[in-house]
C-alpha atoms as a PDB file:
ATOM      1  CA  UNK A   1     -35.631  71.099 -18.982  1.00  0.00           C
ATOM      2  CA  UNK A   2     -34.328  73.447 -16.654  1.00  0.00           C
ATOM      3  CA  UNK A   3     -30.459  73.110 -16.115  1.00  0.00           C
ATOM      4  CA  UNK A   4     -28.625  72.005 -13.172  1.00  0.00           C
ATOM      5  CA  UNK A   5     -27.169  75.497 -12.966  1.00  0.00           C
ATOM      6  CA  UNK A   6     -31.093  77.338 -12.385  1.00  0.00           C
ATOM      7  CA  UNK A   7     -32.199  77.210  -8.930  1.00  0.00           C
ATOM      8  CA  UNK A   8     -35.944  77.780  -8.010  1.00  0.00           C
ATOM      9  CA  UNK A   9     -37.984  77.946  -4.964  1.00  0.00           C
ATOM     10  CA  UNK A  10     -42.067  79.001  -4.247  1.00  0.00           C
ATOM     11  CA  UNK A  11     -43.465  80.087  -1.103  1.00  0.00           C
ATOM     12  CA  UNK A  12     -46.946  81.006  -0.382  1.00  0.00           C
ATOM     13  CA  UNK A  13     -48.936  82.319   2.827  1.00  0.00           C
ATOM     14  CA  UNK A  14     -52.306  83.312   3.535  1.00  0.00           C
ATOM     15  CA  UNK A  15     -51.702  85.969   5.060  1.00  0.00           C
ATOM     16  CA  UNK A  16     -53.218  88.043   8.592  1.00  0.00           C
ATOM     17  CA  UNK A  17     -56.613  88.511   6.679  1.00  0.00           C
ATOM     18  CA  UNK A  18     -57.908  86.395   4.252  1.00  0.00           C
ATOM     19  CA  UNK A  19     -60.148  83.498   5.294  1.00  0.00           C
ATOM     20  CA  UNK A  20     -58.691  81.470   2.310  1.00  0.00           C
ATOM     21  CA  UNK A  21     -55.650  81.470  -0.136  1.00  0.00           C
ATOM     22  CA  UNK A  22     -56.393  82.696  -3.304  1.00  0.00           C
ATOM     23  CA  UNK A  23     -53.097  82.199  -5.093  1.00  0.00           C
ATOM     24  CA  UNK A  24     -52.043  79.346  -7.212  1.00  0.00           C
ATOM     25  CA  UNK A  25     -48.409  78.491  -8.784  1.00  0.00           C
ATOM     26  CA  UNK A  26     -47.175  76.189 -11.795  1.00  0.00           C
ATOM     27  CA  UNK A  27     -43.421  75.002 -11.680  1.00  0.00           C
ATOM     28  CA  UNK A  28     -42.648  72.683 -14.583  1.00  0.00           C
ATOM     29  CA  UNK A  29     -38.810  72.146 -14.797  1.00  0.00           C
ATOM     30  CA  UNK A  30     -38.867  70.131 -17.456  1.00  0.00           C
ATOM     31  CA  UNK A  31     -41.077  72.978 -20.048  1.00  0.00           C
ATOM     32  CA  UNK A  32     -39.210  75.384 -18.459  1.00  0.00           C
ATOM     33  CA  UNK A  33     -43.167  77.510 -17.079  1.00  0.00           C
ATOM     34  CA  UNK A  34     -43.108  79.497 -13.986  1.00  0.00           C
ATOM     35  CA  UNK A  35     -46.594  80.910 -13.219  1.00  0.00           C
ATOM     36  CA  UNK A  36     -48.405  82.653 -10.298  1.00  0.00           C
ATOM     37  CA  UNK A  37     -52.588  83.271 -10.570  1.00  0.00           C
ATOM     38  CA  UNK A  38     -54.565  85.428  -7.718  1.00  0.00           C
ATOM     39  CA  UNK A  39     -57.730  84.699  -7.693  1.00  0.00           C
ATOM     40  CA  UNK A  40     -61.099  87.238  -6.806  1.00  0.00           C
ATOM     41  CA  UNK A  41     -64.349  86.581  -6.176  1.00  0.00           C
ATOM     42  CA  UNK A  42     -66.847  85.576  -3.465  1.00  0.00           C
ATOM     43  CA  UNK A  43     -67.843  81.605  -2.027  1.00  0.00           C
ATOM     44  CA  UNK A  44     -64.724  80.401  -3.325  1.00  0.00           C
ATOM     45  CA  UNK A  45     -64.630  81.653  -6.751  1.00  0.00           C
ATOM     46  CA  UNK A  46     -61.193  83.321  -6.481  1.00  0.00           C
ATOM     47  CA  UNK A  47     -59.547  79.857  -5.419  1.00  0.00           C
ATOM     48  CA  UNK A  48     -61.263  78.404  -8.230  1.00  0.00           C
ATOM     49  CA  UNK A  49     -60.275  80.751 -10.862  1.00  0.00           C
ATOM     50  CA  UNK A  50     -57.006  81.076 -10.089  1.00  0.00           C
ATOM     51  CA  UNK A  51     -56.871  77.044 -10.045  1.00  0.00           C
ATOM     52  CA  UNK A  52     -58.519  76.625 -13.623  1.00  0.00           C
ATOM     53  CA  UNK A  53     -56.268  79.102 -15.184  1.00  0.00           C
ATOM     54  CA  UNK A  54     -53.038  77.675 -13.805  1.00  0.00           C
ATOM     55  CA  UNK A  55     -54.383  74.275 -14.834  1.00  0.00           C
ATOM     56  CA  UNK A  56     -55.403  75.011 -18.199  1.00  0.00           C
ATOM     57  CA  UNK A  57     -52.321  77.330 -19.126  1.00  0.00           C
ATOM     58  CA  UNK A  58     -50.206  74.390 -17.747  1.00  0.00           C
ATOM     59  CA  UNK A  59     -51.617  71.817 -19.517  1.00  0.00           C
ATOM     60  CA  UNK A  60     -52.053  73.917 -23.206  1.00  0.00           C
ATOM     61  CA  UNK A  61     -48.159  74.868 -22.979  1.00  0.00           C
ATOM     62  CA  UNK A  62     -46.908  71.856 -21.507  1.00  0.00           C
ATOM     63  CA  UNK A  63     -48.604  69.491 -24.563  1.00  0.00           C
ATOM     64  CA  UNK A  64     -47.053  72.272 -26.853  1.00  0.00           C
ATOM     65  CA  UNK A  65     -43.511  71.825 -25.491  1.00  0.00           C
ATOM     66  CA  UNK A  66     -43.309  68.903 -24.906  1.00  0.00           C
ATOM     67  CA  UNK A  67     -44.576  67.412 -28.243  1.00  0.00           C
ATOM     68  CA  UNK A  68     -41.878  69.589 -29.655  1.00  0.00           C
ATOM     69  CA  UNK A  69     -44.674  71.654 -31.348  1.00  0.00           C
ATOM     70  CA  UNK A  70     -43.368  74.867 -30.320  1.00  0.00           C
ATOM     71  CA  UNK A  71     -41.223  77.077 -31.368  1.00  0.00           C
ATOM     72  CA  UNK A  72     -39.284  79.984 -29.643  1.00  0.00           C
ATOM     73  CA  UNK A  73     -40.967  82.179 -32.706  1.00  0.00           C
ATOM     74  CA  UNK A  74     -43.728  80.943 -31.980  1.00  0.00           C
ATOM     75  CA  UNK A  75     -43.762  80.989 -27.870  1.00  0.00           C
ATOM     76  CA  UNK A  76     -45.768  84.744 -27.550  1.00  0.00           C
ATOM     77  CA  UNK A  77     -49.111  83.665 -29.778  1.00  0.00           C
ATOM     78  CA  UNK A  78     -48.841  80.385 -27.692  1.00  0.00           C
ATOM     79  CA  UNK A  79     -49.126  82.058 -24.734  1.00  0.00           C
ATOM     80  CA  UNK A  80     -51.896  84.368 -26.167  1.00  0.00           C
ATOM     81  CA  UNK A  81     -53.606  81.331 -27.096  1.00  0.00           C
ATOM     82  CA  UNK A  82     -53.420  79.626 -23.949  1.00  0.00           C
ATOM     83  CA  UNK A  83     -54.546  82.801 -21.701  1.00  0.00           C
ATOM     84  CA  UNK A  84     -57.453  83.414 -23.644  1.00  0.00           C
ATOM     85  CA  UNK A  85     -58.503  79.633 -23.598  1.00  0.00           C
ATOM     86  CA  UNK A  86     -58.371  80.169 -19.601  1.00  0.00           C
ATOM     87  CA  UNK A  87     -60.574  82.900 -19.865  1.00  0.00           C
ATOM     88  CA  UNK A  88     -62.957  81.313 -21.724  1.00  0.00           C
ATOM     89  CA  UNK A  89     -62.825  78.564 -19.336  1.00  0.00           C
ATOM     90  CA  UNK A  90     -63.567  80.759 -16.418  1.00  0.00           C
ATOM     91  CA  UNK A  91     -66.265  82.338 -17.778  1.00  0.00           C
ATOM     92  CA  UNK A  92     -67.958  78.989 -18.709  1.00  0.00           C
ATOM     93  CA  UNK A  93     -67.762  78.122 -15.022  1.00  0.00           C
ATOM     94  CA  UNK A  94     -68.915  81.004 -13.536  1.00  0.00           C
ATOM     95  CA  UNK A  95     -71.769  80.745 -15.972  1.00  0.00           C
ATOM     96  CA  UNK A  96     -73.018  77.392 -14.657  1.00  0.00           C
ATOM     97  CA  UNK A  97     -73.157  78.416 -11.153  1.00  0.00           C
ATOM     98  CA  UNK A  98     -74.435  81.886 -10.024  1.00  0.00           C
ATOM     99  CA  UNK A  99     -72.655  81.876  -6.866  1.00  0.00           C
ATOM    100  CA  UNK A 100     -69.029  82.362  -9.082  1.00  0.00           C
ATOM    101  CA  UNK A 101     -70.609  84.622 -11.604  1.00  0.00           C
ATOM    102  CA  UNK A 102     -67.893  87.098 -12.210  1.00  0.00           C
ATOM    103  CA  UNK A 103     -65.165  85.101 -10.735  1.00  0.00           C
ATOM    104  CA  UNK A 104     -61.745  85.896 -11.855  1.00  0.00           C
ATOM    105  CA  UNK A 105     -58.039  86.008 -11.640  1.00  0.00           C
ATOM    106  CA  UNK A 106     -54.957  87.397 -12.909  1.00  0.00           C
ATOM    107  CA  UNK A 107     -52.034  85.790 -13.835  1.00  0.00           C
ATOM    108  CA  UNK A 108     -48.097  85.819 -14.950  1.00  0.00           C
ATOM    109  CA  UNK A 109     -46.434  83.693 -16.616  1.00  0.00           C
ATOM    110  CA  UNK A 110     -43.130  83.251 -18.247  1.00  0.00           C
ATOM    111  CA  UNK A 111     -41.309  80.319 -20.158  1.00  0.00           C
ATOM    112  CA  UNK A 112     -37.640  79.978 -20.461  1.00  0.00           C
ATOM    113  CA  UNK A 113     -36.049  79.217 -23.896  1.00  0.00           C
ATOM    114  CA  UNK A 114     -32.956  76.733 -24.646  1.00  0.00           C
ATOM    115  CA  UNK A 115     -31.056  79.825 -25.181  1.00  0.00           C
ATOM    116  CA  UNK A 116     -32.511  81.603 -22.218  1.00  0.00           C
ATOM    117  CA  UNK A 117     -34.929  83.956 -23.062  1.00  0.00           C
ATOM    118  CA  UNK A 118     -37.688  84.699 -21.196  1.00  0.00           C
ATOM    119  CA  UNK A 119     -41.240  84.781 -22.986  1.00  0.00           C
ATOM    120  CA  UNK A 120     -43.567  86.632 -20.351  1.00  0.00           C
ATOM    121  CA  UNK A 121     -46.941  87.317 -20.142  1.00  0.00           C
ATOM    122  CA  UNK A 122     -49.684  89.223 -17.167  1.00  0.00           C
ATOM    123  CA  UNK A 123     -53.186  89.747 -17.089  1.00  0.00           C
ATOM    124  CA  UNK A 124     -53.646  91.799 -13.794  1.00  0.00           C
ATOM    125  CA  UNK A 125     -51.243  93.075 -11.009  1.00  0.00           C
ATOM    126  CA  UNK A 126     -49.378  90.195 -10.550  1.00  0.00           C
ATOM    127  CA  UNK A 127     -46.031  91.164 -11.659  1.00  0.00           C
ATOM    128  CA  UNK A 128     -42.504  89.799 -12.703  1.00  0.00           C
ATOM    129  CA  UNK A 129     -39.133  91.209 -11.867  1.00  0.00           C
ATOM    130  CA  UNK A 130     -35.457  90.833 -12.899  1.00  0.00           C
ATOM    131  CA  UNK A 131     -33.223  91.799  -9.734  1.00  0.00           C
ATOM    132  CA  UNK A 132     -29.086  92.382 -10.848  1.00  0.00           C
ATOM    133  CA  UNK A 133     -27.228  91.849  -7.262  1.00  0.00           C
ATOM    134  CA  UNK A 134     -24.496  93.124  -9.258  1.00  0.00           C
ATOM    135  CA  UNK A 135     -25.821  96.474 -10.730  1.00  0.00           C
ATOM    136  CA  UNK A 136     -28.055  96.698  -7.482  1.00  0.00           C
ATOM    137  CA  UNK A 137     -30.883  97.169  -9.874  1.00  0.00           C
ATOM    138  CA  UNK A 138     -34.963  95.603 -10.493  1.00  0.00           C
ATOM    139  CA  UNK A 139     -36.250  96.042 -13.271  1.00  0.00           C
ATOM    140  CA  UNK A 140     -40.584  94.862 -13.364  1.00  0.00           C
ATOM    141  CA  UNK A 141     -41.035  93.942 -16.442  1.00  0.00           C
ATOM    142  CA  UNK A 142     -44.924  93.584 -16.124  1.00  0.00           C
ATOM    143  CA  UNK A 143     -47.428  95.605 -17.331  1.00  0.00           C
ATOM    144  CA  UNK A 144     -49.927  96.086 -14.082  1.00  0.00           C
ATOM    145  CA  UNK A 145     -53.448  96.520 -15.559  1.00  0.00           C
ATOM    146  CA  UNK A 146     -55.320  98.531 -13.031  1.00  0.00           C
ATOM    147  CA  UNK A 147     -57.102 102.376 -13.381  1.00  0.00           C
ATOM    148  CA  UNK A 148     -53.899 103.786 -11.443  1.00  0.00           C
ATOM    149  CA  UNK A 149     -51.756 101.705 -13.010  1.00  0.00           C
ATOM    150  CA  UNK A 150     -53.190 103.212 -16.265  1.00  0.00           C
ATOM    151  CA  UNK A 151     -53.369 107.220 -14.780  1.00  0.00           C
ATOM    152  CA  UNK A 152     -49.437 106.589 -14.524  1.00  0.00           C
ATOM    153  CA  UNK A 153     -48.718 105.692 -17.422  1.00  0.00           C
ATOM    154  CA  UNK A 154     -50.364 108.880 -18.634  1.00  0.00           C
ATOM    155  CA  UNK A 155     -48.679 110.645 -15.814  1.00  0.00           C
ATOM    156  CA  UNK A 156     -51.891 111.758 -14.403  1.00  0.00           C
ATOM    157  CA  UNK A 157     -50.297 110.651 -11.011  1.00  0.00           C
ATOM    158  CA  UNK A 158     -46.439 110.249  -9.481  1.00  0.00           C
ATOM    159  CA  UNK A 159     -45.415 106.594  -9.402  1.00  0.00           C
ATOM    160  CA  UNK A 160     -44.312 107.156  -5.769  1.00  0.00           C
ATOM    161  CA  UNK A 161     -48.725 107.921  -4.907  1.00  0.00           C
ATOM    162  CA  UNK A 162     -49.710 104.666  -6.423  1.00  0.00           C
ATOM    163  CA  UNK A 163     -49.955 102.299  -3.820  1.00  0.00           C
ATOM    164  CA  UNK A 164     -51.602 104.769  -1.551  1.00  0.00           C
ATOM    165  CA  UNK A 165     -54.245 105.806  -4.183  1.00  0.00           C
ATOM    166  CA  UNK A 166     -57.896 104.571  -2.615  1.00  0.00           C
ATOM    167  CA  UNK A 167     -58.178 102.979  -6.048  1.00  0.00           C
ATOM    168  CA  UNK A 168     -54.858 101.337  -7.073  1.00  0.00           C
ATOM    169  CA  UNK A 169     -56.605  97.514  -6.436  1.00  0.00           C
ATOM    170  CA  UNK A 170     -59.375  98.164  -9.452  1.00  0.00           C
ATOM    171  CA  UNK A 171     -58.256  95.671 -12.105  1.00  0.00           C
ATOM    172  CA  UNK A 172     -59.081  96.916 -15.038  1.00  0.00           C
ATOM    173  CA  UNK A 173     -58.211  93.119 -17.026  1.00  0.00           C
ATOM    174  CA  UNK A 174     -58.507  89.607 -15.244  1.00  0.00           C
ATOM    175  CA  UNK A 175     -58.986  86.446 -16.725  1.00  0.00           C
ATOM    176  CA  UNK A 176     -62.715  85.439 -16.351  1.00  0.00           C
ATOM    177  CA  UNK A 177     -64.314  88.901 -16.262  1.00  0.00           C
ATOM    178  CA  UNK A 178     -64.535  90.044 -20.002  1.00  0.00           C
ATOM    179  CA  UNK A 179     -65.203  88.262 -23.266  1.00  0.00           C
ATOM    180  CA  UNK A 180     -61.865  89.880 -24.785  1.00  0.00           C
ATOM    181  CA  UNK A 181     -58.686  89.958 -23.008  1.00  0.00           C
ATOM    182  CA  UNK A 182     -55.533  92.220 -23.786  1.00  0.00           C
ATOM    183  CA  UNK A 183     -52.522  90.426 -22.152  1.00  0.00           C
ATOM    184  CA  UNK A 184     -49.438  92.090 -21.997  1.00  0.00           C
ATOM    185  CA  UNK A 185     -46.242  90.628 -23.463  1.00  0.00           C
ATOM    186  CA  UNK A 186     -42.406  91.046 -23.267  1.00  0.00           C
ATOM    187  CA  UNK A 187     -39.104  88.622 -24.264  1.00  0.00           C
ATOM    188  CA  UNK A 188     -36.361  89.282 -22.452  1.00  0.00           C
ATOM    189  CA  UNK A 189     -32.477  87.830 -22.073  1.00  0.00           C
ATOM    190  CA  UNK A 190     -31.976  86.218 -18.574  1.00  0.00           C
ATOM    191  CA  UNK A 191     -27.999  86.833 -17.701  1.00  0.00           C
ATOM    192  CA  UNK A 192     -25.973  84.868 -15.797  1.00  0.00           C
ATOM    193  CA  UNK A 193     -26.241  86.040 -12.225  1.00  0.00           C
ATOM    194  CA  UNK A 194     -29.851  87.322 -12.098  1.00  0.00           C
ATOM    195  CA  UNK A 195     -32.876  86.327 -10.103  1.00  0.00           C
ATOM    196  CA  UNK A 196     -35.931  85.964 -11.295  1.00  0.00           C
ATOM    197  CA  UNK A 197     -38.950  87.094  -9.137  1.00  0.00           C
ATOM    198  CA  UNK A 198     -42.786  86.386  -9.809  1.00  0.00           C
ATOM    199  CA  UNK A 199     -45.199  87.290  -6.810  1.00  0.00           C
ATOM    200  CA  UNK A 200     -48.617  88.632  -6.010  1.00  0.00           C
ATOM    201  CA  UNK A 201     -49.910  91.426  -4.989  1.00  0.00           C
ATOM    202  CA  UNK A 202     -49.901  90.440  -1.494  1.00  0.00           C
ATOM    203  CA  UNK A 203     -46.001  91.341  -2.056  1.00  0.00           C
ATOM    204  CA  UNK A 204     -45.704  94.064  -3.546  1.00  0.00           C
ATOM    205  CA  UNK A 205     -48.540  96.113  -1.844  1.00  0.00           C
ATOM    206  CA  UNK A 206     -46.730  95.281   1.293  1.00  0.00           C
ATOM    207  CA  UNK A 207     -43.342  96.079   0.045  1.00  0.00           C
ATOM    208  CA  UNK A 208     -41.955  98.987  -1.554  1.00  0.00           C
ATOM    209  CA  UNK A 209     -39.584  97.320  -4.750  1.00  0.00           C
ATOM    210  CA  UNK A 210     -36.307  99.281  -3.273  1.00  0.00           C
ATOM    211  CA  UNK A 211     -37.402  96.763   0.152  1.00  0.00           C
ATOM    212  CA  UNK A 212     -37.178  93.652  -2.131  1.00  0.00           C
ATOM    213  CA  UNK A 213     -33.967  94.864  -3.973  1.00  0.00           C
ATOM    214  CA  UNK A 214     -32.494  94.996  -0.190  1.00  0.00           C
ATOM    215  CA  UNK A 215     -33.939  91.335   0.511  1.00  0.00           C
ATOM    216  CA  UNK A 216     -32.337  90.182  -2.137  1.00  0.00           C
ATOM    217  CA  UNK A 217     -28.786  92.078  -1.678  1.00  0.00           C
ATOM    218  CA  UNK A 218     -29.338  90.847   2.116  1.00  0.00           C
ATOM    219  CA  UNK A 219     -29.536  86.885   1.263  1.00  0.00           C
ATOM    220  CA  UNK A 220     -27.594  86.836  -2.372  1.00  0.00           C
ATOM    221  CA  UNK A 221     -25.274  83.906  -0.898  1.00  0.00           C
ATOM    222  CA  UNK A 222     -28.126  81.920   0.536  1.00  0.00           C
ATOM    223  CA  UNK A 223     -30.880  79.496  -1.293  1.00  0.00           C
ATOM    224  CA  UNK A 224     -33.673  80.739  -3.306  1.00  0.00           C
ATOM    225  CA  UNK A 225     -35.832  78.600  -0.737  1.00  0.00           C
ATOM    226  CA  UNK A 226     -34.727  81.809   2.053  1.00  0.00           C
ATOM    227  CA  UNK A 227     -35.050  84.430  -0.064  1.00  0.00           C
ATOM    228  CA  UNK A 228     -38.808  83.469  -0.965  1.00  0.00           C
ATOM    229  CA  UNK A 229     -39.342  83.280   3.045  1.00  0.00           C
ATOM    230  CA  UNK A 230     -37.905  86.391   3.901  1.00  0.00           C
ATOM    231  CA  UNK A 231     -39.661  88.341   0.686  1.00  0.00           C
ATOM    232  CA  UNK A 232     -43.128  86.460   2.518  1.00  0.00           C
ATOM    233  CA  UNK A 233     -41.920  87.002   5.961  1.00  0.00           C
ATOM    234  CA  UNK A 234     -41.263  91.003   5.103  1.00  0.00           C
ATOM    235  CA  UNK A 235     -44.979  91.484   3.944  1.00  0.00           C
ATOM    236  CA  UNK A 236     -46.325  89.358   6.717  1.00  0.00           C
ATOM    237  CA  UNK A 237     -44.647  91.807   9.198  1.00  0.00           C
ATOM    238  CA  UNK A 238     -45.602  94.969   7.186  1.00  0.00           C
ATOM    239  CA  UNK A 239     -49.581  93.930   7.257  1.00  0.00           C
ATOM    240  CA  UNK A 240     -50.301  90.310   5.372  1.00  0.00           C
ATOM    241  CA  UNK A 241     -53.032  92.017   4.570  1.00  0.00           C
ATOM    242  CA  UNK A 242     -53.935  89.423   1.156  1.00  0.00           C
ATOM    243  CA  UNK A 243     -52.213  86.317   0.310  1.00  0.00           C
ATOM    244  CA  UNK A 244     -48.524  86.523  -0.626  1.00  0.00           C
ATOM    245  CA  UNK A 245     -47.384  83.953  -3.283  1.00  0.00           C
ATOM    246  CA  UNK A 246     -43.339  84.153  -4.815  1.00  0.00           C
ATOM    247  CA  UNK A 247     -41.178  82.082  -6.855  1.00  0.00           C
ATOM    248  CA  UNK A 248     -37.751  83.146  -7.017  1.00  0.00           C
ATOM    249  CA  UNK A 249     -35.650  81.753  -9.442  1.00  0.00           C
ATOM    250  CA  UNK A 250     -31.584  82.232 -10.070  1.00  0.00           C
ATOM    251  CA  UNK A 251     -29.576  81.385 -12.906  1.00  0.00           C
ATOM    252  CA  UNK A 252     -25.943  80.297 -11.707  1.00  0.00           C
ATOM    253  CA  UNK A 253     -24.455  80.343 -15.319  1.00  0.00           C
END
């Protein structure tokens, strides 16, 4: 389970604009899964995706851990085999009832090993960061999976004009929208010292990542409980213009 020395803390708001909160989160201490989903679609179908992935990720990881049935070689295909059962969950749904048709949701996920390594995975824009108070450095360590997202990587456009591109919100993979999903993956070491941050889009289209460095550098002797409020307060203030969903997490040694 997570050690006495690993702190954690999850805050979610709905925001100035949304009618409903779209977001979902997954804590388990004990299998070591963080997790963050943000939901789309219309008559509730965003609320309900995001729900049905975090409970069927959860529950597929959680029966591999904690049977002892997984292995830290083997962590990465389980998490590939748990995202695509959500999506074909999702889309099973939204087949039975035309008014979620095309529901869908992305997610991130990552699962600590014993020797703490961090096994991450994203469908989507929800992202995961490693923030070094020390080395006054964060480092996103997500793969967003949107058309701008993709026009940067081919440096068809300056990383400092995505946010304010008219199209840098078109997901180009979510759970529940295709039949075939290519989920981005990643392992990691998590050093003594660093936060962990997993959050929404609601955060980060808000907040420029040099603003959430500063957060953090702000409230580094505090709790991760007032670092997630300040992170949510901060894009609250800028707009709230979606939901804004963060779990912060900080490994003391």
């Amino acid at each position: 389970m997570l050690s006495n020395n690993i702190e954690i803390s999850v805050h979610s708001d709905i925001g100035k604009v949304r009618a409903n909160n779209e977001d979902s989160t997954y804590i388990n201490r004990k299998s070591k899964i963080l997790m963050i989903a943000d939901g789309m679609g219309g008559h509730n179908g965003g609320e309900i995706a995001s729900k049905l992935a975090v409970e069927t990720i959860s529950k597929y990881l959680t029966n591999k851990i904690e049977n002892n049935i997984i292995k830290e070689i083997k962590i990465d295909n389980y998490l590939i085999q748990a995202l695509n059962l959500a999506n074909y969950k999702i889309r099973i749904q939204g087949s039975y009832n035309s008014s979620l048709y095309n529901m869908g949701t992305t997610v991130v996920l990552c699962v600590i090993s014993e020797s703490n390594n961090l096994h991450i995975a994203n469908i989507g824009d929800s992202r995961l960061y490693i923030i070094n108070i020390q080395k006054e450095k964060i480092s996103k360590l997500t793969r967003d999976h949107t058309l701008i997202a993709n026009q940067e990587r081919g440096r068809r456009i300056s990383k400092e004009n995505v946010n304010k591109h008219p199209f840098s919100h078109i997901l180009t993979q979510a759970l529940g929208i295709s039949e075939q999903i290519n989920p981005y993956l990643t392992n990691c070491k998590w050093h003594q010292g660093e936060y962990l941050l997993l959050c929404s889009d609601g955060l980060t289209d808000m907040i420029y990542e040099n603003e959430i460095l500063d957060i953090f550098k702000d409230n580094y002797k505090k709790k991760c409980d007032q670092i997630c409020k300040s992170l949510v307060e901060k894009a609250i203030n800028n707009g709230g213009l979606d939901n804004v969903t963060v779990i912060v997490s900080h490994r003391n040694a």
